[in-house]
C-alpha atoms as a PDB file:
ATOM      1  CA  UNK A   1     107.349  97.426  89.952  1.00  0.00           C
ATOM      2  CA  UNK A   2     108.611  99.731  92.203  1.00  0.00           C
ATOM      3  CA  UNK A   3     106.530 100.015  95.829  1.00  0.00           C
ATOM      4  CA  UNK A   4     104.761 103.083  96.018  1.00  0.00           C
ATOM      5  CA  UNK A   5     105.981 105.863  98.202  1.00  0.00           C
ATOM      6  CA  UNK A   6     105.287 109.448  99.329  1.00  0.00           C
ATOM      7  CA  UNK A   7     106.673 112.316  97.226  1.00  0.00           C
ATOM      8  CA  UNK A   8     108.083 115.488  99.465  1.00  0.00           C
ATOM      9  CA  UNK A   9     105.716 117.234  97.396  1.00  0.00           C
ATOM     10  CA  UNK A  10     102.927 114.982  97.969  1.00  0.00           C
ATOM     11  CA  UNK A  11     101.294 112.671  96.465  1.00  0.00           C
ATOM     12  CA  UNK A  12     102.330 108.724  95.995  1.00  0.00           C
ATOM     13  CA  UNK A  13     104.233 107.258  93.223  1.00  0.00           C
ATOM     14  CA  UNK A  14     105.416 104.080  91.650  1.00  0.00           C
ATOM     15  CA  UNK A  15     106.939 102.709  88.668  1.00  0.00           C
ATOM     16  CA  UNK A  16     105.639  99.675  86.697  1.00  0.00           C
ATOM     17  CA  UNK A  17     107.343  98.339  83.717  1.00  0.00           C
ATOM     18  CA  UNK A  18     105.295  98.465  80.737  1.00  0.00           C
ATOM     19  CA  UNK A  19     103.972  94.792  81.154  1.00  0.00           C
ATOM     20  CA  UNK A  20     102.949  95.431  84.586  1.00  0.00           C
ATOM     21  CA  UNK A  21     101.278  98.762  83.631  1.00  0.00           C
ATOM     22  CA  UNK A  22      99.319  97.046  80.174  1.00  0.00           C
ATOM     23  CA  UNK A  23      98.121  93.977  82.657  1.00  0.00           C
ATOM     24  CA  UNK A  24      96.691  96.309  85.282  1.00  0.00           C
ATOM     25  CA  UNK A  25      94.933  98.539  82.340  1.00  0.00           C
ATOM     26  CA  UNK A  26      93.539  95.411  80.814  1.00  0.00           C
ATOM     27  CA  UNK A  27      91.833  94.277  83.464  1.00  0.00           C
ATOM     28  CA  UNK A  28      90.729  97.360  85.006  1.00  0.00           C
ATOM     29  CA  UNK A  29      89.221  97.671  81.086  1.00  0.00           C
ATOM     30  CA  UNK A  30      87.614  94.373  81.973  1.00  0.00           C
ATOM     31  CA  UNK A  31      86.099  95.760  84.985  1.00  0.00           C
ATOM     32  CA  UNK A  32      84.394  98.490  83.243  1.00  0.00           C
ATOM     33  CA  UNK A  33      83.628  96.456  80.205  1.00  0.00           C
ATOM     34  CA  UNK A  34      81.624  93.972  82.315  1.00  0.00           C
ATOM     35  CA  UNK A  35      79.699  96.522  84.410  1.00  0.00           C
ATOM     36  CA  UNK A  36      78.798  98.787  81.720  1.00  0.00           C
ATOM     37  CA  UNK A  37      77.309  95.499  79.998  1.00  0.00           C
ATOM     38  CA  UNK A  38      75.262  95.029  83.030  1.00  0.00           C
ATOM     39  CA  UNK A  39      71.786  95.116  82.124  1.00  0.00           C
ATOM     40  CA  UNK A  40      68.371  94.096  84.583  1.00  0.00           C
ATOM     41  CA  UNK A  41      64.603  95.625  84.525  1.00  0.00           C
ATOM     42  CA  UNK A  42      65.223  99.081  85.332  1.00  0.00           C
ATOM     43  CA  UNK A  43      62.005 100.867  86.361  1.00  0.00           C
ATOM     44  CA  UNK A  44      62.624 104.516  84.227  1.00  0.00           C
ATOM     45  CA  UNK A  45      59.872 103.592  81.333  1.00  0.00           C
ATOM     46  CA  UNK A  46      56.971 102.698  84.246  1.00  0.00           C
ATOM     47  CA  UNK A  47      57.817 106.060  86.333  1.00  0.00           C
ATOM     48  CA  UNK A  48      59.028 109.102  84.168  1.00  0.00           C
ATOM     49  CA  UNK A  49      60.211 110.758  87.759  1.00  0.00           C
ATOM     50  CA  UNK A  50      62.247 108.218  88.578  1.00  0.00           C
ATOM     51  CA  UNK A  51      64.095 107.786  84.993  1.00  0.00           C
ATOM     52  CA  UNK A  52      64.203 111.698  84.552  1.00  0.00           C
ATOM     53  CA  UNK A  53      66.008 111.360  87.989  1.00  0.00           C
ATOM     54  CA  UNK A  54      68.562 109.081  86.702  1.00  0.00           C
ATOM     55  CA  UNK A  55      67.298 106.562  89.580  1.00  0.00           C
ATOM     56  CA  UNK A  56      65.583 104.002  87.678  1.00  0.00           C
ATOM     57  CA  UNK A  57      68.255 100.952  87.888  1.00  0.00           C
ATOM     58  CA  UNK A  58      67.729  97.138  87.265  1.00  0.00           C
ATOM     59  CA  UNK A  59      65.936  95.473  90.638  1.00  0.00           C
ATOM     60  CA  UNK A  60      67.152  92.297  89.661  1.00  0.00           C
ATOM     61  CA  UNK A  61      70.252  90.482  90.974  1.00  0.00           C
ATOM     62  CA  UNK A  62      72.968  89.899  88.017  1.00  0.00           C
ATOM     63  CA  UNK A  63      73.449  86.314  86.895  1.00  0.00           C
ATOM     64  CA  UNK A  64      77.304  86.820  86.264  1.00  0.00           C
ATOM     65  CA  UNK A  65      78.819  85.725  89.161  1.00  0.00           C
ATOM     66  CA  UNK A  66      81.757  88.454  89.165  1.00  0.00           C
ATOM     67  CA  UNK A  67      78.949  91.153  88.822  1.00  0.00           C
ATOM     68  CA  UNK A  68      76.782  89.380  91.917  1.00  0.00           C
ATOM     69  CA  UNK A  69      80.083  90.000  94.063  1.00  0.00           C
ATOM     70  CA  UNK A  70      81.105  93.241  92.360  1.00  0.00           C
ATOM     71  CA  UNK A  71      76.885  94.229  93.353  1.00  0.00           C
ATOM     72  CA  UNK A  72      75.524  92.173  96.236  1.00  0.00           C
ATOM     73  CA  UNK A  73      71.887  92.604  96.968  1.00  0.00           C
ATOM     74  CA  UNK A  74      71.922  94.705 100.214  1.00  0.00           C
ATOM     75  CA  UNK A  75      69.248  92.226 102.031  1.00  0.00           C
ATOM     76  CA  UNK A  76      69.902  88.651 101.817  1.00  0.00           C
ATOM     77  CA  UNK A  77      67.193  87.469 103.981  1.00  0.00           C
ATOM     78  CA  UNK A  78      64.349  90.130 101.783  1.00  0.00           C
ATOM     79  CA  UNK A  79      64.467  89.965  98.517  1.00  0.00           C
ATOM     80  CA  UNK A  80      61.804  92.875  98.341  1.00  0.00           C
ATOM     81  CA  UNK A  81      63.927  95.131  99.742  1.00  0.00           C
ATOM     82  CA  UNK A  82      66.865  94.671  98.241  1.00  0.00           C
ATOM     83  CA  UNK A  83      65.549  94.640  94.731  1.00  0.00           C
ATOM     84  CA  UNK A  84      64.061  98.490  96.034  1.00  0.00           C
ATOM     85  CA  UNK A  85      67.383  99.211  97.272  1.00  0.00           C
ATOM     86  CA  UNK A  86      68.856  97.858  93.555  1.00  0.00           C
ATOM     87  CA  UNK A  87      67.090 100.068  91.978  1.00  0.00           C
ATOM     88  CA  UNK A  88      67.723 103.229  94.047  1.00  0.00           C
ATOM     89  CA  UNK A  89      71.347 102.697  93.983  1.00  0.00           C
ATOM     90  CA  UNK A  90      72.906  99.947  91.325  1.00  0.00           C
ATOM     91  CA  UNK A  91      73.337 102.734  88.744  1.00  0.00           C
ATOM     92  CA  UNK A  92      75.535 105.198  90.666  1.00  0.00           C
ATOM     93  CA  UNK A  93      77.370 102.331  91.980  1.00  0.00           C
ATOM     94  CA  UNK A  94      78.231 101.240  88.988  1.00  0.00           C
ATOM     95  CA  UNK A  95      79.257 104.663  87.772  1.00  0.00           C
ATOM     96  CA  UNK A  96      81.354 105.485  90.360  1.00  0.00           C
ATOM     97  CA  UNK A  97      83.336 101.323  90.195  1.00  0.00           C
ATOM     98  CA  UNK A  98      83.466 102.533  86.303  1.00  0.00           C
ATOM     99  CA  UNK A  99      84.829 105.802  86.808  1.00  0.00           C
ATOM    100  CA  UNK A 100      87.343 104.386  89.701  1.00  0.00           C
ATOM    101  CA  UNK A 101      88.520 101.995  87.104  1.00  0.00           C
ATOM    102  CA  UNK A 102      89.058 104.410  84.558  1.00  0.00           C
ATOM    103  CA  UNK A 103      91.148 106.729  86.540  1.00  0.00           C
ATOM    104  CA  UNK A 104      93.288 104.177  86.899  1.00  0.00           C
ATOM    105  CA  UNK A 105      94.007 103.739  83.157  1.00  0.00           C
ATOM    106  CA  UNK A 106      93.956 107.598  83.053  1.00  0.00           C
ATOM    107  CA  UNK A 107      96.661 107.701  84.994  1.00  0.00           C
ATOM    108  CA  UNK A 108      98.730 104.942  83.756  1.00  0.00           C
ATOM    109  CA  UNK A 109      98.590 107.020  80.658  1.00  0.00           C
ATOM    110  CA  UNK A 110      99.874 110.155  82.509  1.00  0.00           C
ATOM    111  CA  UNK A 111     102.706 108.440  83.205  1.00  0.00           C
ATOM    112  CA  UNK A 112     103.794 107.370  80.147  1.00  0.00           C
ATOM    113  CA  UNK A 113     101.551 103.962  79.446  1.00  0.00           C
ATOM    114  CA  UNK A 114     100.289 104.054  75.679  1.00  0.00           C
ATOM    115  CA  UNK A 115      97.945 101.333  75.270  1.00  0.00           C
ATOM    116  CA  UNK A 116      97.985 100.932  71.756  1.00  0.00           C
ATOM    117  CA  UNK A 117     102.006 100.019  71.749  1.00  0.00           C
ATOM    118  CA  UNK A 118     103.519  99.631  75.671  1.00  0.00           C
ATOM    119  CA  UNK A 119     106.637  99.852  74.173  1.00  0.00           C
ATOM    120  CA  UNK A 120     109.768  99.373  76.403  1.00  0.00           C
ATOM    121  CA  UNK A 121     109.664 102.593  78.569  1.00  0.00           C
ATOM    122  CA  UNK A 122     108.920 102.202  82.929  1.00  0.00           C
ATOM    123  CA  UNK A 123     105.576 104.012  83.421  1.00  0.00           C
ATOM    124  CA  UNK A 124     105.787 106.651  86.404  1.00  0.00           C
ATOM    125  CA  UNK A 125     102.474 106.880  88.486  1.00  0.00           C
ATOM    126  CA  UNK A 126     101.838 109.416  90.475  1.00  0.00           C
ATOM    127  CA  UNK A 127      98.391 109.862  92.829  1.00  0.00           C
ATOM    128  CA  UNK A 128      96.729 112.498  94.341  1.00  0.00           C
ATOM    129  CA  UNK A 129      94.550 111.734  97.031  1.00  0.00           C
ATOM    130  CA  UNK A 130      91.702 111.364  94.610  1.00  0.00           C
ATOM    131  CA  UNK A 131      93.563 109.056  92.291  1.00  0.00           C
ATOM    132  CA  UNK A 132      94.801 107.055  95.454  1.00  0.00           C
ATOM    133  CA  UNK A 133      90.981 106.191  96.316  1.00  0.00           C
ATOM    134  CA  UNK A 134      90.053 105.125  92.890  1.00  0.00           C
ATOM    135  CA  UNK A 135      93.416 102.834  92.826  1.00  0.00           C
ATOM    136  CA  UNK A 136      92.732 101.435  96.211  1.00  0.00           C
ATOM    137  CA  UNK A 137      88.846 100.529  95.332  1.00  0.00           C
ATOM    138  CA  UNK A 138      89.587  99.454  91.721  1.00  0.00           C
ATOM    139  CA  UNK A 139      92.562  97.147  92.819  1.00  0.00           C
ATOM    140  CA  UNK A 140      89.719  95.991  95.089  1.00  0.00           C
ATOM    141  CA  UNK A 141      87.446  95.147  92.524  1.00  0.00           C
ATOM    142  CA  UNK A 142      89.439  93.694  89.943  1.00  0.00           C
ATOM    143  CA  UNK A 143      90.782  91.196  92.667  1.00  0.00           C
ATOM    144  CA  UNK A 144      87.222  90.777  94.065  1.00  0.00           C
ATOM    145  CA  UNK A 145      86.604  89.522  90.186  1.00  0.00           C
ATOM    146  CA  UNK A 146      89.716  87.703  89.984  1.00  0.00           C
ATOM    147  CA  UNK A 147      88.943  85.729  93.296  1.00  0.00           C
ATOM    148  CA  UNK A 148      85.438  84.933  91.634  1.00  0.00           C
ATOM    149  CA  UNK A 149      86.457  83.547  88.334  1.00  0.00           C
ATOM    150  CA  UNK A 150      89.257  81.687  90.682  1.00  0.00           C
ATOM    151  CA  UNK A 151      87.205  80.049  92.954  1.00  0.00           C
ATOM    152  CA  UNK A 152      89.161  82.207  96.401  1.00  0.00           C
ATOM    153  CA  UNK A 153      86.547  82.406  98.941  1.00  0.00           C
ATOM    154  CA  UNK A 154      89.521  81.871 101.525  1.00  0.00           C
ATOM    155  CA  UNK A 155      93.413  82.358 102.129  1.00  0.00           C
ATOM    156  CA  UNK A 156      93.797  78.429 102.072  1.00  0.00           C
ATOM    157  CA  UNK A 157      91.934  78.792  98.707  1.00  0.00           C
ATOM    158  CA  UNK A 158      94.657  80.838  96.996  1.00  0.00           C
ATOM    159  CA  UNK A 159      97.291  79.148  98.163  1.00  0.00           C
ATOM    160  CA  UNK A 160      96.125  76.194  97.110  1.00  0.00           C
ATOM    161  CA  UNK A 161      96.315  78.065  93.477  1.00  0.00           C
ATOM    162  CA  UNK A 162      99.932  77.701  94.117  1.00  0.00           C
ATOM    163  CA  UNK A 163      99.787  73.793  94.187  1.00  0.00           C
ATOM    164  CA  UNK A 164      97.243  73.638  90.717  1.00  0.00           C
ATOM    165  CA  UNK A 165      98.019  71.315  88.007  1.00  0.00           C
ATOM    166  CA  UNK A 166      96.860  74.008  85.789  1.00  0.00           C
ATOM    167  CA  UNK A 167      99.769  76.203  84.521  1.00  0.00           C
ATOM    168  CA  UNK A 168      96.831  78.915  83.465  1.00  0.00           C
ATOM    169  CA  UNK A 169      95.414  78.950  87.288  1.00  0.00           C
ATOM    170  CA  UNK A 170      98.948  79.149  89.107  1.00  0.00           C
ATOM    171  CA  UNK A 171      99.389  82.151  86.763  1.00  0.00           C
ATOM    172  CA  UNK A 172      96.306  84.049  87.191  1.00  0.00           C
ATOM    173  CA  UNK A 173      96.890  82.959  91.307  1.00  0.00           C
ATOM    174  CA  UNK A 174     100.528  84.477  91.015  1.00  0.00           C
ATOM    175  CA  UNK A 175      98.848  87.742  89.072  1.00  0.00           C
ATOM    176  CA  UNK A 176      95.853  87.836  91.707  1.00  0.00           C
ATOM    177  CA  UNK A 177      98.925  87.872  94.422  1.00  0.00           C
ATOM    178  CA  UNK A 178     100.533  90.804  92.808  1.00  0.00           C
ATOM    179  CA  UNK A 179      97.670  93.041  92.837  1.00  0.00           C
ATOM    180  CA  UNK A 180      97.592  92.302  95.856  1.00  0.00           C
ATOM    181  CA  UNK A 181     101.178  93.418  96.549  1.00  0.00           C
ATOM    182  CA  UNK A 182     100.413  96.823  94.382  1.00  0.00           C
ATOM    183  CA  UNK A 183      97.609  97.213  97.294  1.00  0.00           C
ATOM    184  CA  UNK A 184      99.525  96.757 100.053  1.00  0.00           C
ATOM    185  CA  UNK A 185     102.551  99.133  99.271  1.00  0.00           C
ATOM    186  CA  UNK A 186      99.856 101.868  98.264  1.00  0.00           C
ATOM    187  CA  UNK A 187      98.137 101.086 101.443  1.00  0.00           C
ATOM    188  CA  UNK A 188     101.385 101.220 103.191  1.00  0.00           C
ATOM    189  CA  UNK A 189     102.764 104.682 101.504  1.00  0.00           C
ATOM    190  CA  UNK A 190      99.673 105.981 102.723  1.00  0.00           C
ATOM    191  CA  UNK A 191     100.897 105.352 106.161  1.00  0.00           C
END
């Protein structure tokens, strides 16, 4: 991968080679696979209004672990009120993780990424400010779900990854470091 970095016409661009670019489309594919699986007790069928409304979202917590992180209940301490705020707001929260994770592919594509067959070509991206947002809150969340499925609740707890006896967890450590990477030169061209 090449860093990103400001164009003189604007925007931000970087280069992936087509591994990179089919890893970072597979999991953001994950990402929206998992949410749009979510399901809970949405409250549309008991209050027409609130289903015709599109507001009418599950009130209960997920049980998936990488969906309680990727949705946290807004009130710990009341679970009344969170399960109210669930329902008022789960749904387009979801949409918008989905459609943030789906840009992302979109524009892996636009630069030359073909999932069917990566083939052997670099992929170019290149962000608008729009695109740059959906990268920077997708990279987010797909190493929000990494560090879940991990066990990273801390920096000592990734770099301990480093020191596993498990070839499969120093490599998904090493990948969750790289997205990481991706993040911080985007974060950095936007500078």
């Amino acid at each position: 991968m090449t860093p990103f970095k400001k164009r003189r016409r604007g925007g931000l661009v970087a280069t992936f080679d087509p591994a990179e670019a089919a890893v970072i489309a597979n999991l953001a594919g994950q990402v929206v696979e998992l949410l749009r699986d979510r399901t809970g007790t949405g409250v549309a069928e008991s209050d027409p209004l609130i289903g015709e409304l599109g507001l009418g979202g599950p009130t209960q917590p997920p049980d998936d672990p990488v969906l309680q992180r990727l949705l946290p209940d807004a009130y710990r301490e009341n679970a009344d009120d969170s399960a109210e705020f669930r329902r008022f707001t789960e749904s387009s929260l979801t949409s918008a993780k989905v459609q943030n994770a789906e840009a992302m592919i979109a524009s892996l594509v636009s630069g030359g990424f073909d999932p069917t067959d990566p083939g052997e070509n670099d992929v170019e991206v290149e962000l608008d400010p729009d695109a740059v947002q959906a990268w920077l809150k997708s990279l987010t969340d797909i190493r929000l779900s990494l560090g879940v499925r991990l066990g990273i609740e801390t920096e000592e707890d990734a770099m301990l990854l480093d020191k596993s006896a498990d070839p499969a967890a120093v490599a998904m450590g090493e990948l969750y470091d790289w997205l990481g990477y991706v993040q911080e030169t985007l974060v950095q061209a936007l500078a």
